[in-house]
N, C-alpha and C. Protein backbone atom coordinates (compact mmCIF):
# COMPACT_ATOMS: atom_id res chain seq x y z
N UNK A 1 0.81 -1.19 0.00
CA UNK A 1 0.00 0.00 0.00
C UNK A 1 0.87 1.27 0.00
N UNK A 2 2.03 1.26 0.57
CA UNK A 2 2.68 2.57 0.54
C UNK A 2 3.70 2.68 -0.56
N UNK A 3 3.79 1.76 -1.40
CA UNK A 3 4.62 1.68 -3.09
C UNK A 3 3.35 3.18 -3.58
N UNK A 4 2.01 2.20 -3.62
CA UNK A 4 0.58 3.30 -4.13
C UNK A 4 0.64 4.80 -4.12
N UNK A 5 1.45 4.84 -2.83
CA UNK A 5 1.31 6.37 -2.26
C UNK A 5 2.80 7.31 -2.99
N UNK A 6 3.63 6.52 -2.76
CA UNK A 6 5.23 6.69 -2.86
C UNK A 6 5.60 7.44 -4.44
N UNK A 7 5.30 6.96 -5.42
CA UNK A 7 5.07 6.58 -7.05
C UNK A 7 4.10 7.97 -7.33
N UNK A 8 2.65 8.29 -6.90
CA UNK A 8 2.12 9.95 -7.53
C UNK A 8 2.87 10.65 -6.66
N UNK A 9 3.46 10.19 -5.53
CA UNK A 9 4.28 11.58 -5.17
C UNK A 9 5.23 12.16 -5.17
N UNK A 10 6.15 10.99 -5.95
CA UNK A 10 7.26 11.19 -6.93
C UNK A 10 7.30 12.08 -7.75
N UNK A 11 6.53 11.26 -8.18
CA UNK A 11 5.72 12.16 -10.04
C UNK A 11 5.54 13.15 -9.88
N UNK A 12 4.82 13.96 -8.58
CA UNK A 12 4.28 15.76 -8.14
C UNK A 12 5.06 16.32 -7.82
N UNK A 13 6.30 15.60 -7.37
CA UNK A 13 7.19 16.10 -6.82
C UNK A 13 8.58 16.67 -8.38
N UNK A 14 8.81 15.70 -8.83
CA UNK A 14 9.15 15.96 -10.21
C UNK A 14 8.43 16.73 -11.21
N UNK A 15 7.22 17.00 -11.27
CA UNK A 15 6.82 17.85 -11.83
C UNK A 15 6.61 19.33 -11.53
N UNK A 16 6.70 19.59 -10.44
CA UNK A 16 6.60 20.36 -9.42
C UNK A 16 8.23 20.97 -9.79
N UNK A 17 9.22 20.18 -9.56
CA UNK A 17 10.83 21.00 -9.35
C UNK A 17 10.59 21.16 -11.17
N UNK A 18 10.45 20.35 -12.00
CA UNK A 18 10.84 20.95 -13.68
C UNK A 18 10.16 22.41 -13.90
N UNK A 19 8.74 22.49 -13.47
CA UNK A 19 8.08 23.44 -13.71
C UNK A 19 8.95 25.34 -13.53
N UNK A 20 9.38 24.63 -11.99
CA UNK A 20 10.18 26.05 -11.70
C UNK A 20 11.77 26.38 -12.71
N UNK A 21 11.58 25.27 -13.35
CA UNK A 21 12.82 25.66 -14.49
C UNK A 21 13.07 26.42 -15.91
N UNK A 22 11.71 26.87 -15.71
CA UNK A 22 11.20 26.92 -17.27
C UNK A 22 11.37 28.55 -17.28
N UNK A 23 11.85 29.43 -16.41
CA UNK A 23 12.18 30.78 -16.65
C UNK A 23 13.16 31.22 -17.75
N UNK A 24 12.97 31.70 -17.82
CA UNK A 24 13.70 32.37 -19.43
C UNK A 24 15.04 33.49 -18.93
N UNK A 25 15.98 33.20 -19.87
CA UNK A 25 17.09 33.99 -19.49
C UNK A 25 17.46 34.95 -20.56
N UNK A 26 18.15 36.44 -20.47
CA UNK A 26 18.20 36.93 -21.54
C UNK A 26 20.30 37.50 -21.22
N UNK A 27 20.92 37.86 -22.36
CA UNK A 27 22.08 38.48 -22.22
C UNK A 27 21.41 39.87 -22.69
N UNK A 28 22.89 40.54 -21.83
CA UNK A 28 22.41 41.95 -22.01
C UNK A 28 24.20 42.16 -22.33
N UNK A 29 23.74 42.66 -23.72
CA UNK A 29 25.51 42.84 -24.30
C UNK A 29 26.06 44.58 -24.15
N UNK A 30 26.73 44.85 -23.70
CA UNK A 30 26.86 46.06 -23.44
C UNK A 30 28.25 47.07 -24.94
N UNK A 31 28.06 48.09 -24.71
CA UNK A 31 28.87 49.17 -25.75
C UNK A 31 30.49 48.68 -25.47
N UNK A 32 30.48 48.51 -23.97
CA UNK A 32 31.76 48.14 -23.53
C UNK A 32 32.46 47.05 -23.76
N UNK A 33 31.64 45.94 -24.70
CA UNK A 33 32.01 44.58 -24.86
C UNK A 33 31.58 43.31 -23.29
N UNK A 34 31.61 43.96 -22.54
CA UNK A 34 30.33 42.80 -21.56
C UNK A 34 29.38 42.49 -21.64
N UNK A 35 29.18 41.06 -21.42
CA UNK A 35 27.77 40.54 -21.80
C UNK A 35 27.09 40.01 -20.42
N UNK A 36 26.35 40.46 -19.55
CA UNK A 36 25.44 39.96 -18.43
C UNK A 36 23.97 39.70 -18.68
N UNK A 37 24.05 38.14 -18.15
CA UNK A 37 23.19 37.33 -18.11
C UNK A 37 21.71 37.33 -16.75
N UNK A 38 20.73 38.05 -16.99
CA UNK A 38 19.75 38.84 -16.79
C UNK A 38 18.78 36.96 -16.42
N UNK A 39 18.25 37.01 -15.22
CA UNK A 39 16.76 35.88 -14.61
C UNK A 39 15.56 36.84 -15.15
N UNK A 40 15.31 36.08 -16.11
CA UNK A 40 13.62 36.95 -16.72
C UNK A 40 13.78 37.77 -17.90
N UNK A 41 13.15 38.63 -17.96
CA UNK A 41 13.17 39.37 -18.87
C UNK A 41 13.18 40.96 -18.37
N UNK A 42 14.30 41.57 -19.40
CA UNK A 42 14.79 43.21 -18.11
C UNK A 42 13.42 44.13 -18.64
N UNK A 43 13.41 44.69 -17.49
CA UNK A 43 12.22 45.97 -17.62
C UNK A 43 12.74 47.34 -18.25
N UNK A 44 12.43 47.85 -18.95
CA UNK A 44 12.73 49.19 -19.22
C UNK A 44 11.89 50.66 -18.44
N UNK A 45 12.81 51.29 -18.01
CA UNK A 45 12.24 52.73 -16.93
C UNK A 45 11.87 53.75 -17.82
N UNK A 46 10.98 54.67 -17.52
CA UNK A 46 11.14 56.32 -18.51
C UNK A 46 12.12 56.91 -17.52
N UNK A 47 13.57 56.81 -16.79
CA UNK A 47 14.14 57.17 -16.27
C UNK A 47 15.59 57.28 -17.51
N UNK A 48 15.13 55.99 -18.46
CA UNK A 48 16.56 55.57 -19.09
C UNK A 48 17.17 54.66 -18.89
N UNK A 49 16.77 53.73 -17.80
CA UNK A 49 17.63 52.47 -16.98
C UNK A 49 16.79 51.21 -17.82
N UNK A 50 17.61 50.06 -17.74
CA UNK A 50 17.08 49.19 -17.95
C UNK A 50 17.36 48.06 -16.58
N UNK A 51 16.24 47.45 -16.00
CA UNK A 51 16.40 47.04 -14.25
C UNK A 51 15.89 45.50 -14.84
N UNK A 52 16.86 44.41 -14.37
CA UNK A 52 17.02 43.05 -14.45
C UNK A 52 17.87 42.66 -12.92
N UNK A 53 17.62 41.36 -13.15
CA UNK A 53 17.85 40.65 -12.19
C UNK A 53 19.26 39.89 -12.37
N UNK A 54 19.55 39.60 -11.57
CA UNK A 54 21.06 38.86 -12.01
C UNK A 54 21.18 37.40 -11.49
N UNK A 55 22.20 36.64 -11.64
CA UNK A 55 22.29 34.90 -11.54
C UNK A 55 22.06 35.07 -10.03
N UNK A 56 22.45 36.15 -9.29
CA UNK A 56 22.22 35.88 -7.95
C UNK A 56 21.22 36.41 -6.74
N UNK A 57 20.16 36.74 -8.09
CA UNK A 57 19.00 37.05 -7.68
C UNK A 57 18.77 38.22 -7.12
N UNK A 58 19.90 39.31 -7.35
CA UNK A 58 19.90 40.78 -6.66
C UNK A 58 19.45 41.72 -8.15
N UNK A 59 18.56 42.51 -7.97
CA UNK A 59 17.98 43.54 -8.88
C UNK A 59 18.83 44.72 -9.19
N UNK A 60 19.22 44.56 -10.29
CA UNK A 60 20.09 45.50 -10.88
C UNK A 60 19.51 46.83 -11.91
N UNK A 61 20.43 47.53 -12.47
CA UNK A 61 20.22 48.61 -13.11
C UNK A 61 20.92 49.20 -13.77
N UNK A 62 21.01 48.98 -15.23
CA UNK A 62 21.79 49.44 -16.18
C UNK A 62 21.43 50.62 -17.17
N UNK A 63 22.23 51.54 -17.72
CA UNK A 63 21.84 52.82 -18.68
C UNK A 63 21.29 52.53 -19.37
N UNK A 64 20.80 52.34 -20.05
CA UNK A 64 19.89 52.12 -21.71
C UNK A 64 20.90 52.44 -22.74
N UNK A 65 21.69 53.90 -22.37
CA UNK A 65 22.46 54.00 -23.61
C UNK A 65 23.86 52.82 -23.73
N UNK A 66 24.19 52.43 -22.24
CA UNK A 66 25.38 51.57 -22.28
C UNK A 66 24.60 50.26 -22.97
N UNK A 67 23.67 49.98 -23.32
CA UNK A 67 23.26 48.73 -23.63
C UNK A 67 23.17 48.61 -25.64
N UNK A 68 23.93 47.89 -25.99
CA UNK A 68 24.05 47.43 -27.38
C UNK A 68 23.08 46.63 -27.99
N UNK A 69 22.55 45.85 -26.88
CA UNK A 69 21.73 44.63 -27.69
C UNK A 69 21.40 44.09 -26.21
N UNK A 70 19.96 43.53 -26.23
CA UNK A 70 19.24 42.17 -25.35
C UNK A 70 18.74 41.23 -26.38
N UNK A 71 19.32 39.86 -25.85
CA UNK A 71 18.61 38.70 -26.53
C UNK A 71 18.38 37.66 -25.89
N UNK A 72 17.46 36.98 -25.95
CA UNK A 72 17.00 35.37 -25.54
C UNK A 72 18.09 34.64 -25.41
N UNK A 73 18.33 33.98 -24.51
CA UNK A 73 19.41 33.19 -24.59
C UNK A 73 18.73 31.91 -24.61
N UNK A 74 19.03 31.33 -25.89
CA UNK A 74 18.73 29.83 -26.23
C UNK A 74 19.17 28.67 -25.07
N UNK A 75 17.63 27.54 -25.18
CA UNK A 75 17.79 26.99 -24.39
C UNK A 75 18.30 25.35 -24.96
């Protein structure tokens, strides 16, 4: 009886951790030749900033004009 139980809660449990994987990452290539790798997708301000998140989960803030290019980073 407890194989019964063990086995869907595997499964919820595995489906459950893939789900939270599926966030999307973008590079943010800069004028300067650096490229930082942005959790989500960056917001743009009417200040001029462009505000993303970083690999270590702290909210950042970059010029708009220092920025060359944002793209999807293939998964």
């Amino acid at each position: 009886m407890k194989k019964t139980l063990i086995i869907p809660l595997a499964a919820l449990l595995a489906v459950t951790a893939l789900s939270g994987c599926t966030r999307t990452s973008y590079a943010i290539h800069t004028t300067d030749g650096r490229t930082i790798i942005s959790d989500g997708k960056p917001k743009e301000s009417d200040a001029g900033l462009l505000g993303y998140t970083d690999a270590n989960g702290v909210k950042q803030q970059i010029n708009k004009t220092e920025v060359e290019k944002v793209a999807e980073v293939p998964h």
